[in-house]
N, C-alpha and C. Protein backbone atom coordinates (compact mmCIF):
# COMPACT_ATOMS: atom_id res chain seq x y z
N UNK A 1 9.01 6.32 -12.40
CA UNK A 1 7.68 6.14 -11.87
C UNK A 1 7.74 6.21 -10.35
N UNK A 2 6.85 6.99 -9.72
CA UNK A 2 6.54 7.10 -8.02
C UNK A 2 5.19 6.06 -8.02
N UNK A 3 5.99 4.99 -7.37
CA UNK A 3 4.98 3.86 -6.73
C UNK A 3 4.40 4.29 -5.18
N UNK A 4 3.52 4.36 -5.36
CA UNK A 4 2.44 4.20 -3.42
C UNK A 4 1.98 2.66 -3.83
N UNK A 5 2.41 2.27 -2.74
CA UNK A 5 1.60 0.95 -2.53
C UNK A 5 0.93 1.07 -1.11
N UNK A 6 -0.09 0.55 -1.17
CA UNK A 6 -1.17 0.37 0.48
C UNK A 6 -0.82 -0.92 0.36
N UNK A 7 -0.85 -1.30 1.32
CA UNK A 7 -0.97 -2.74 2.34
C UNK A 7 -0.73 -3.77 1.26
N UNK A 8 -2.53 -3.94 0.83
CA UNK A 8 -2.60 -5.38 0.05
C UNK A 8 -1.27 -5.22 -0.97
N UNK A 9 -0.87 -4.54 -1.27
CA UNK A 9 0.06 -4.52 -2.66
C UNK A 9 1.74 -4.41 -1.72
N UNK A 10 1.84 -4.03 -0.88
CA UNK A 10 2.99 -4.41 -0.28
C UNK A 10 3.29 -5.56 0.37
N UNK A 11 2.40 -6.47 0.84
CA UNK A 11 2.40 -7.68 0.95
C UNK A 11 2.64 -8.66 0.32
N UNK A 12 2.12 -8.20 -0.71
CA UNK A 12 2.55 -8.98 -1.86
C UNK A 12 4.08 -8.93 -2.19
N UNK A 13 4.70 -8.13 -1.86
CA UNK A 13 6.29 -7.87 -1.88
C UNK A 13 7.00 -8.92 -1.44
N UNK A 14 6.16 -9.89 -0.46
CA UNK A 14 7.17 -10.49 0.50
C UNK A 14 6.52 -11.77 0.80
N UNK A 15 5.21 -12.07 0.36
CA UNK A 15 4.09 -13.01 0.46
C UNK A 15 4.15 -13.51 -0.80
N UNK A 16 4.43 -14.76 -1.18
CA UNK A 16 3.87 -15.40 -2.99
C UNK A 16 2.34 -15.29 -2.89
N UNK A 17 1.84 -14.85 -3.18
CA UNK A 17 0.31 -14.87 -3.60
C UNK A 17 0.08 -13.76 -5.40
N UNK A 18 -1.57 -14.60 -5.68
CA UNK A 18 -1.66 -13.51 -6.82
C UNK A 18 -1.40 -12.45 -6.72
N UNK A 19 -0.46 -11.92 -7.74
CA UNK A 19 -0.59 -10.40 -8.00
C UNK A 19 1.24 -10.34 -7.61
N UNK A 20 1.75 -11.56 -6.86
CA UNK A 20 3.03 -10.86 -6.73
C UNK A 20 4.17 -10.73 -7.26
N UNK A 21 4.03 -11.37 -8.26
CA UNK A 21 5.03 -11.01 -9.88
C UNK A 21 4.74 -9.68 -10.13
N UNK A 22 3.47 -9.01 -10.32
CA UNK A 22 3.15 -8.12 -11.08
C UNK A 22 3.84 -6.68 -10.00
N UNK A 23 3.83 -6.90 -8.42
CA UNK A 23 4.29 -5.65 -7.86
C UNK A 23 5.52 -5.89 -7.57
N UNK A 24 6.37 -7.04 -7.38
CA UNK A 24 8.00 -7.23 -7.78
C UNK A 24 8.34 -6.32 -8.76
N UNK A 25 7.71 -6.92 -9.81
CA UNK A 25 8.09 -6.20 -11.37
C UNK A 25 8.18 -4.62 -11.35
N UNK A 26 6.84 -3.94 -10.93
CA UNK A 26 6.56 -2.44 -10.61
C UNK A 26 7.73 -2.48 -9.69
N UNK A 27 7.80 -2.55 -8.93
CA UNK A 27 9.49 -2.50 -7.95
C UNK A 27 10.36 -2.06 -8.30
N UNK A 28 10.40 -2.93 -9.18
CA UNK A 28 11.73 -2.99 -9.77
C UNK A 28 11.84 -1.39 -10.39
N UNK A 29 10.70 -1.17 -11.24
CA UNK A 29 11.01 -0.17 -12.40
C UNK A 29 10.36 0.87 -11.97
N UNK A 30 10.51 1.24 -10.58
CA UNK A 30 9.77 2.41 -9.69
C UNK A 30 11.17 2.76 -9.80
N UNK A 31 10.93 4.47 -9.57
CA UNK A 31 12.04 5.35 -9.00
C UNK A 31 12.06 5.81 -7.53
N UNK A 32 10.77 5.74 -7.38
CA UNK A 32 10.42 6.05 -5.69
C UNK A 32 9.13 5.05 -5.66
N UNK A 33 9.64 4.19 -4.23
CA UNK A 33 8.08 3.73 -3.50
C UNK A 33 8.32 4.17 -2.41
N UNK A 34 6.56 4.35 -2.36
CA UNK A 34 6.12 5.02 -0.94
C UNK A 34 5.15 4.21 -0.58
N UNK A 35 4.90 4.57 0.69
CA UNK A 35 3.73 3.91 1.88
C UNK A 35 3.39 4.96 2.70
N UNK A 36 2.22 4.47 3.00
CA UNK A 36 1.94 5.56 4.55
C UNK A 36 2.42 4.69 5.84
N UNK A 37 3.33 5.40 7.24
CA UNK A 37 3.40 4.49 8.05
C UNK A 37 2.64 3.34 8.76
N UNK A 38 1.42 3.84 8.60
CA UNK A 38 0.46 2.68 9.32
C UNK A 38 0.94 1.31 8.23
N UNK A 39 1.22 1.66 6.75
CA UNK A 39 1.25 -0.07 6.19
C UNK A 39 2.39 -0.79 6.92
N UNK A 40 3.38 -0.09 7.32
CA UNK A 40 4.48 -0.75 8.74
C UNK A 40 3.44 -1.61 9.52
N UNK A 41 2.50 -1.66 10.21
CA UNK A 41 1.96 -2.08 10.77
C UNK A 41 0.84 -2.77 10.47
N UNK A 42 0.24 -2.68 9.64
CA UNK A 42 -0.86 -3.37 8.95
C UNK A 42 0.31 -4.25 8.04
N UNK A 43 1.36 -4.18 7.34
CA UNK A 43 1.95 -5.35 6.84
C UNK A 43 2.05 -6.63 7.95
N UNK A 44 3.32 -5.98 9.17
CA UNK A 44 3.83 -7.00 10.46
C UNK A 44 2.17 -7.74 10.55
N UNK A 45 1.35 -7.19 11.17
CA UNK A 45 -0.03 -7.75 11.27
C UNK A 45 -0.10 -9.25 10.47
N UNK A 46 -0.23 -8.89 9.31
CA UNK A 46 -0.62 -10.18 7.96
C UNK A 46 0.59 -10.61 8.11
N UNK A 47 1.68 -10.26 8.06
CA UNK A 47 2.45 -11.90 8.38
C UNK A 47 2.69 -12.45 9.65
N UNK A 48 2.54 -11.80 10.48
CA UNK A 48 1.92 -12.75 11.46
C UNK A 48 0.94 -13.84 11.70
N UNK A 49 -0.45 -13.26 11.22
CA UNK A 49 -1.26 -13.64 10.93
C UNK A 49 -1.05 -14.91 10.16
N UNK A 50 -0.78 -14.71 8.94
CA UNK A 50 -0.42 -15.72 8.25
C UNK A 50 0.78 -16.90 8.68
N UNK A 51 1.12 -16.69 9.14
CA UNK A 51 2.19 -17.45 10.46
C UNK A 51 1.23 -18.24 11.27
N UNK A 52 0.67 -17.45 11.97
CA UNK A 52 -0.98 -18.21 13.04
C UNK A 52 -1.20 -19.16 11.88
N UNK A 53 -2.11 -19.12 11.11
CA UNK A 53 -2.67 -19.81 10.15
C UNK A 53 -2.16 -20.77 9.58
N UNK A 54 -0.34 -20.76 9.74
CA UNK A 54 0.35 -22.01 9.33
C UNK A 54 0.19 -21.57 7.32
N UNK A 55 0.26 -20.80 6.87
CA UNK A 55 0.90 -20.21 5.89
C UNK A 55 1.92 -19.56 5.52
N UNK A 56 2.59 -19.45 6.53
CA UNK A 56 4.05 -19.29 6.50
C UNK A 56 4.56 -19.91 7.79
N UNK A 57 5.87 -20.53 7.49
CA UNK A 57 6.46 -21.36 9.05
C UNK A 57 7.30 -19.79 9.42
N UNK A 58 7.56 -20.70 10.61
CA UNK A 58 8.29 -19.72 11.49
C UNK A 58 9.83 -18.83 10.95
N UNK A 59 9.95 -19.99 10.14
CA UNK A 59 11.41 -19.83 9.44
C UNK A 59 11.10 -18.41 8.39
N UNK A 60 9.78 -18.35 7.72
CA UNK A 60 9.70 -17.60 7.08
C UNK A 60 8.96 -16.26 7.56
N UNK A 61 8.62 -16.53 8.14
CA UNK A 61 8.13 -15.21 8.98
C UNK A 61 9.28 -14.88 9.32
N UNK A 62 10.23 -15.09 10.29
CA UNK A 62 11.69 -14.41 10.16
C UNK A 62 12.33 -13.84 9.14
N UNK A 63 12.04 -14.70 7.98
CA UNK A 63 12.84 -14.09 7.00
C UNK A 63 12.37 -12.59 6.65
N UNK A 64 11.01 -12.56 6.31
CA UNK A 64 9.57 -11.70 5.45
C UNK A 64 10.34 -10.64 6.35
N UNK A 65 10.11 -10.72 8.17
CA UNK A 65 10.47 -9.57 8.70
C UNK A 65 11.81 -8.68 8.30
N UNK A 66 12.70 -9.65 8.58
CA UNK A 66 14.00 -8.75 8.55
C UNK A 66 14.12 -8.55 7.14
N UNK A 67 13.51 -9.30 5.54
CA UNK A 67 13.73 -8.16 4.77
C UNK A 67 12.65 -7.03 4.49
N UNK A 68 11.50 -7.23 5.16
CA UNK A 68 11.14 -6.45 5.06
C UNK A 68 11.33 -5.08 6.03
N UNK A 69 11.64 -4.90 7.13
CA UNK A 69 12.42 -4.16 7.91
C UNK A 69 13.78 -3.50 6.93
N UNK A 70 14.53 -4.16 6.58
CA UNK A 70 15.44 -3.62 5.97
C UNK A 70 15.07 -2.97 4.64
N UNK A 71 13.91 -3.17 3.65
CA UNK A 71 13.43 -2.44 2.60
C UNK A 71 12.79 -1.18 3.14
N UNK A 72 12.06 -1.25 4.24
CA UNK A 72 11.37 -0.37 4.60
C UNK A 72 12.11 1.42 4.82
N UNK A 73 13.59 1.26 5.31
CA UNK A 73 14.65 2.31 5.32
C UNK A 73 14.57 3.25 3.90
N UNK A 74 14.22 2.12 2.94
CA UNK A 74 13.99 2.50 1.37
C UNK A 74 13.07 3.36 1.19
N UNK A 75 12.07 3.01 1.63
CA UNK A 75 10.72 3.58 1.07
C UNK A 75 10.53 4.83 1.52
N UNK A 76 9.82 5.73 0.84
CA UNK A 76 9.05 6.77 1.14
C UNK A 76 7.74 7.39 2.05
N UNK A 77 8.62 7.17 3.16
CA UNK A 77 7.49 7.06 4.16
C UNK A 77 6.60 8.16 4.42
N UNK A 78 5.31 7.95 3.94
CA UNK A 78 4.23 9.39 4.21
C UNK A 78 3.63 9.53 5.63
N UNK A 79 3.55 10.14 6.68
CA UNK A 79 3.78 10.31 7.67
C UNK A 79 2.03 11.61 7.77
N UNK A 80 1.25 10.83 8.89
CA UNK A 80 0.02 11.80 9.31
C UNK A 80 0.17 13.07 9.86
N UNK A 81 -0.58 13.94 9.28
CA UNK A 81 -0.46 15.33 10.40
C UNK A 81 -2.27 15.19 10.54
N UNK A 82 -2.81 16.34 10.88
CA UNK A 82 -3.89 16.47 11.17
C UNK A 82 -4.62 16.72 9.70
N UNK A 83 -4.30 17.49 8.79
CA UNK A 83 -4.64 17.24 7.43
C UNK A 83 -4.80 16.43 7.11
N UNK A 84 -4.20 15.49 6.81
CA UNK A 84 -3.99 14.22 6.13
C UNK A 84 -4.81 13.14 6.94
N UNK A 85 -5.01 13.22 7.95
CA UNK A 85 -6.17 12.64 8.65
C UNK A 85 -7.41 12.96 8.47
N UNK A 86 -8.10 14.57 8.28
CA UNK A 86 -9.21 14.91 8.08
C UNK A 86 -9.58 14.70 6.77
N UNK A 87 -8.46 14.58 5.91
CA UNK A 87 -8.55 14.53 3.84
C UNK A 87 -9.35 12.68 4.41
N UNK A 88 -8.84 12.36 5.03
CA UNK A 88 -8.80 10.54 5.06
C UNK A 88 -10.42 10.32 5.23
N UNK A 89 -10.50 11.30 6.58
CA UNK A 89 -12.19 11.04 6.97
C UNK A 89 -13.15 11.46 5.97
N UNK A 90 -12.83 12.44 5.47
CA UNK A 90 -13.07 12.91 4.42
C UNK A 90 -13.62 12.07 3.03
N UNK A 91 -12.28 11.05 2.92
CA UNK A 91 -12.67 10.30 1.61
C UNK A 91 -13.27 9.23 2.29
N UNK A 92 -13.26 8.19 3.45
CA UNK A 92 -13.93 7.34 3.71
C UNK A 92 -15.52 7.94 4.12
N UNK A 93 -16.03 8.86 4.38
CA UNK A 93 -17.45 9.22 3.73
C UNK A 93 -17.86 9.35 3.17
N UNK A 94 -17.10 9.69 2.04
CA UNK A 94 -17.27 10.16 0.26
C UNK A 94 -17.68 8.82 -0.35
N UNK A 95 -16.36 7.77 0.08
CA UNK A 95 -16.47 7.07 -0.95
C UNK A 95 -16.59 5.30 -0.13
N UNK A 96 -17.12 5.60 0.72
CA UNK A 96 -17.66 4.56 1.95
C UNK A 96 -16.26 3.38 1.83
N UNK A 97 -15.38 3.96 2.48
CA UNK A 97 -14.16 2.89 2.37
C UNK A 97 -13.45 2.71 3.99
N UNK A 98 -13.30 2.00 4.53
CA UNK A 98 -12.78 1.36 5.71
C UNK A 98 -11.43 2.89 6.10
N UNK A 99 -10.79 2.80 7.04
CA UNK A 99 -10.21 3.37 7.68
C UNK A 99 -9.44 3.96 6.77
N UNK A 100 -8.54 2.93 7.55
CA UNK A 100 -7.01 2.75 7.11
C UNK A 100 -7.27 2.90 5.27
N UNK A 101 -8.12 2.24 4.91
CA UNK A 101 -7.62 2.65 3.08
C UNK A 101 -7.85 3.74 2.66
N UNK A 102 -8.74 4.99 3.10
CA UNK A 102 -9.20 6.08 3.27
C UNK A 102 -7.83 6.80 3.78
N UNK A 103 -6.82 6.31 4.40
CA UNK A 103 -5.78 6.95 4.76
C UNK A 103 -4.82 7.12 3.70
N UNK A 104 -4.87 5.49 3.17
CA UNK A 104 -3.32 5.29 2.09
C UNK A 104 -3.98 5.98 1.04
N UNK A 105 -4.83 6.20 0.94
CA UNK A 105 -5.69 6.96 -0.57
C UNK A 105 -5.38 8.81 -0.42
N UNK A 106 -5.99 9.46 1.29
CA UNK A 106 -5.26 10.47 1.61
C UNK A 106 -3.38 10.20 1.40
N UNK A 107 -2.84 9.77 1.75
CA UNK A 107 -1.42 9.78 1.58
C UNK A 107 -1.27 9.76 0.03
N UNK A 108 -1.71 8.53 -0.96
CA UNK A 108 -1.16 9.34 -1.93
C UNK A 108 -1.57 9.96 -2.53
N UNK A 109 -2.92 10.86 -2.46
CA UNK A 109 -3.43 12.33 -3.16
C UNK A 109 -1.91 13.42 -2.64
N UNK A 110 -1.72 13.00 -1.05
CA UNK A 110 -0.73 14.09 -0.34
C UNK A 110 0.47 14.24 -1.06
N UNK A 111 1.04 12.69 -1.54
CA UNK A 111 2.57 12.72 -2.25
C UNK A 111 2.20 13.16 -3.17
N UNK A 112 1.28 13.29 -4.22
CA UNK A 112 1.49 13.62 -5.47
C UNK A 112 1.46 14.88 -5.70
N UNK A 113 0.23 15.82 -4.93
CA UNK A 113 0.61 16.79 -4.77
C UNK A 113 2.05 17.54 -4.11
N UNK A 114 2.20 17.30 -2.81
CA UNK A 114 3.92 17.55 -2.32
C UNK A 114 4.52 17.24 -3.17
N UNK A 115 4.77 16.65 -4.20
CA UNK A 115 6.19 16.82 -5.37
C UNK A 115 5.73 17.24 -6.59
N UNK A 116 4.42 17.30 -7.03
CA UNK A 116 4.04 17.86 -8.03
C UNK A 116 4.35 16.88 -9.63
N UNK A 117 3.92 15.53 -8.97
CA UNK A 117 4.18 14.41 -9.81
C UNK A 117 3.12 13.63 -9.93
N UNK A 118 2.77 12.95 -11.29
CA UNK A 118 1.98 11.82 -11.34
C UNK A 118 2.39 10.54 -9.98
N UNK A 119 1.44 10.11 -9.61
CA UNK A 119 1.69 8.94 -8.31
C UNK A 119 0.92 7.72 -9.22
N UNK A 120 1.57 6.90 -9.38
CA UNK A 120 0.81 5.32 -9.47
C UNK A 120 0.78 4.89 -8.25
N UNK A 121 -0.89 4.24 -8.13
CA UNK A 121 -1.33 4.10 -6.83
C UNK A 121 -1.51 2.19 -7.02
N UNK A 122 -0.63 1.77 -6.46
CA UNK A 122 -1.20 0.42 -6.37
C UNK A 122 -1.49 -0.48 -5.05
N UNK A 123 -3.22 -0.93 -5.21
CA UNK A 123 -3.39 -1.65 -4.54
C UNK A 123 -4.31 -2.66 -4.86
N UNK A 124 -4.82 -3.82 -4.32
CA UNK A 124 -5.50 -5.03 -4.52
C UNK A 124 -7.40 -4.83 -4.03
N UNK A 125 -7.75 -3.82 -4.37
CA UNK A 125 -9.19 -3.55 -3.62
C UNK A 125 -9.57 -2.76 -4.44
N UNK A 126 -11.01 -3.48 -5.01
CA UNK A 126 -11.61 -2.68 -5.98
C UNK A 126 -11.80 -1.21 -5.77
N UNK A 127 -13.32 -1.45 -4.19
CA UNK A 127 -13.70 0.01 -4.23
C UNK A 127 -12.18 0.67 -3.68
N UNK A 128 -11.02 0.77 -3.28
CA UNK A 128 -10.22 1.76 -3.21
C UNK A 128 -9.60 2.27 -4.33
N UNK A 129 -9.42 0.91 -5.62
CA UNK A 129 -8.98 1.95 -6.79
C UNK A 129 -10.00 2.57 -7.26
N UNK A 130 -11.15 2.31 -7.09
CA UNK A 130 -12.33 3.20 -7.68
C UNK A 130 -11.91 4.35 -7.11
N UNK A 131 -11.85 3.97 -6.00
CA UNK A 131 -12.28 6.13 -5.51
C UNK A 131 -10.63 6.66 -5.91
N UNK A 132 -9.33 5.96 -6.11
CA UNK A 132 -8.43 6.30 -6.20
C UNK A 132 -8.27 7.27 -8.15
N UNK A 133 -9.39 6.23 -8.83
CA UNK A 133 -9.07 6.72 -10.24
C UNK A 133 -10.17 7.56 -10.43
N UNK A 134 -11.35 8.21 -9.07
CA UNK A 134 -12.12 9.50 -9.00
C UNK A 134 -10.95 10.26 -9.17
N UNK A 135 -9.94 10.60 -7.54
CA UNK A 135 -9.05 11.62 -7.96
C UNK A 135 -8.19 11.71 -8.62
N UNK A 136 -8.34 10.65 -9.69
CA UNK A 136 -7.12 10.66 -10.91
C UNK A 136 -5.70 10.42 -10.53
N UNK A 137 -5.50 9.40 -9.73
CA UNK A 137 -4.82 8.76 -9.29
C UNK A 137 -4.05 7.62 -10.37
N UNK A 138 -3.14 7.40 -10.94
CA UNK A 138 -2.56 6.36 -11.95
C UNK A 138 -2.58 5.20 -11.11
N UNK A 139 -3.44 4.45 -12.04
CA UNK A 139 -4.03 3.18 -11.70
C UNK A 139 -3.10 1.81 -12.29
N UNK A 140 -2.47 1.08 -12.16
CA UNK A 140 -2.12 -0.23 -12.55
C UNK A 140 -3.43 -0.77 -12.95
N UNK A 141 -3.63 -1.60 -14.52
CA UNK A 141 -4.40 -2.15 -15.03
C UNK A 141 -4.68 -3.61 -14.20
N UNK A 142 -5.81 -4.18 -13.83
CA UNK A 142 -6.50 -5.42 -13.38
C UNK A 142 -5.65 -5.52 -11.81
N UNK A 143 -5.34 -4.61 -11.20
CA UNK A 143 -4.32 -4.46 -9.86
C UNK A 143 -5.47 -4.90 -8.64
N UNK A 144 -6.89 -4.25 -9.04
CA UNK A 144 -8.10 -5.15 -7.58
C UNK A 144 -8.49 -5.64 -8.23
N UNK A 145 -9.25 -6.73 -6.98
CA UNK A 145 -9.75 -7.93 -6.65
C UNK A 145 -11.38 -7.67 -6.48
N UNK A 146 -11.98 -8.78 -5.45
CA UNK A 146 -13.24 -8.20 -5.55
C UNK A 146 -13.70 -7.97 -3.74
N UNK A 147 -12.84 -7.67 -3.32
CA UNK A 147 -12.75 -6.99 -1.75
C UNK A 147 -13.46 -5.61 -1.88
């Protein structure tokens, strides 16, 4: 299985919150996960954040980073050109969705096509798996929320 995870669902990688048994597990029994680079940065973000907030101590925000830094070497990093930016603007008018998720949604239409493979797309946001299981995107069952 080729896992894409966006943000909310990679967070969960490294954050105990709902849902994070269920993308451990997918982890595990992925052959490839991917991200688009911006979730590098939209992850660091939320645990920081969550650090501010006193939901994670300091001790663990250290930890989250360096393994997550060190998983990240792993992953399948999908990387913007100018295509993949205009596919993005593209779907966040289509399907009225915020930026950045309009991106990870362009990224994995991009991987699945570039290898010519089914992509399971997992993330924690309704309207993005909606518009994700328009382009027939493999959906993880009950995977969004009501964001």
């Amino acid at each position: 299985m080729i896992l894409y995870l966006d943000t909310s669902a990679l967070v969960k990688a490294y954050v105990d919150e709902d849902g994070s048994d269920a993308v451990l597990e997918l982890l595990k029994a992925a052959d490839m996960v991917a991200a688009h680079e911006i979730a590098y940065v939209e992850a660091r973000a939320t645990y920081a954040r969550l650090a501010r907030e006193s939901r994670l101590t300091q001790s663990e925000l250290e930890q989250i980073k360096a393994d997550f830094d060190l998983d990240w070497e792993n992953y399948a990093v999908v990387h913007s050109d100018a295509a993949l930016l205009r596919r993005a603007a593209d779907m966040a008018e289509a399907f009225a969705l915020r930026a950045y998720d309009s991106v990870h949604l362009a990224a994995a239409e991009y991987l699945a096509s570039g290898i010519g493979e089914r992509v399971t797309f997992l993330c924690f946001d309704r309207k993005l798996c909606q518009a994700a299981s328009v382009l027939r995107l493999q959906l993880v069952a009950d995977s969004s929320d009501d964001r």
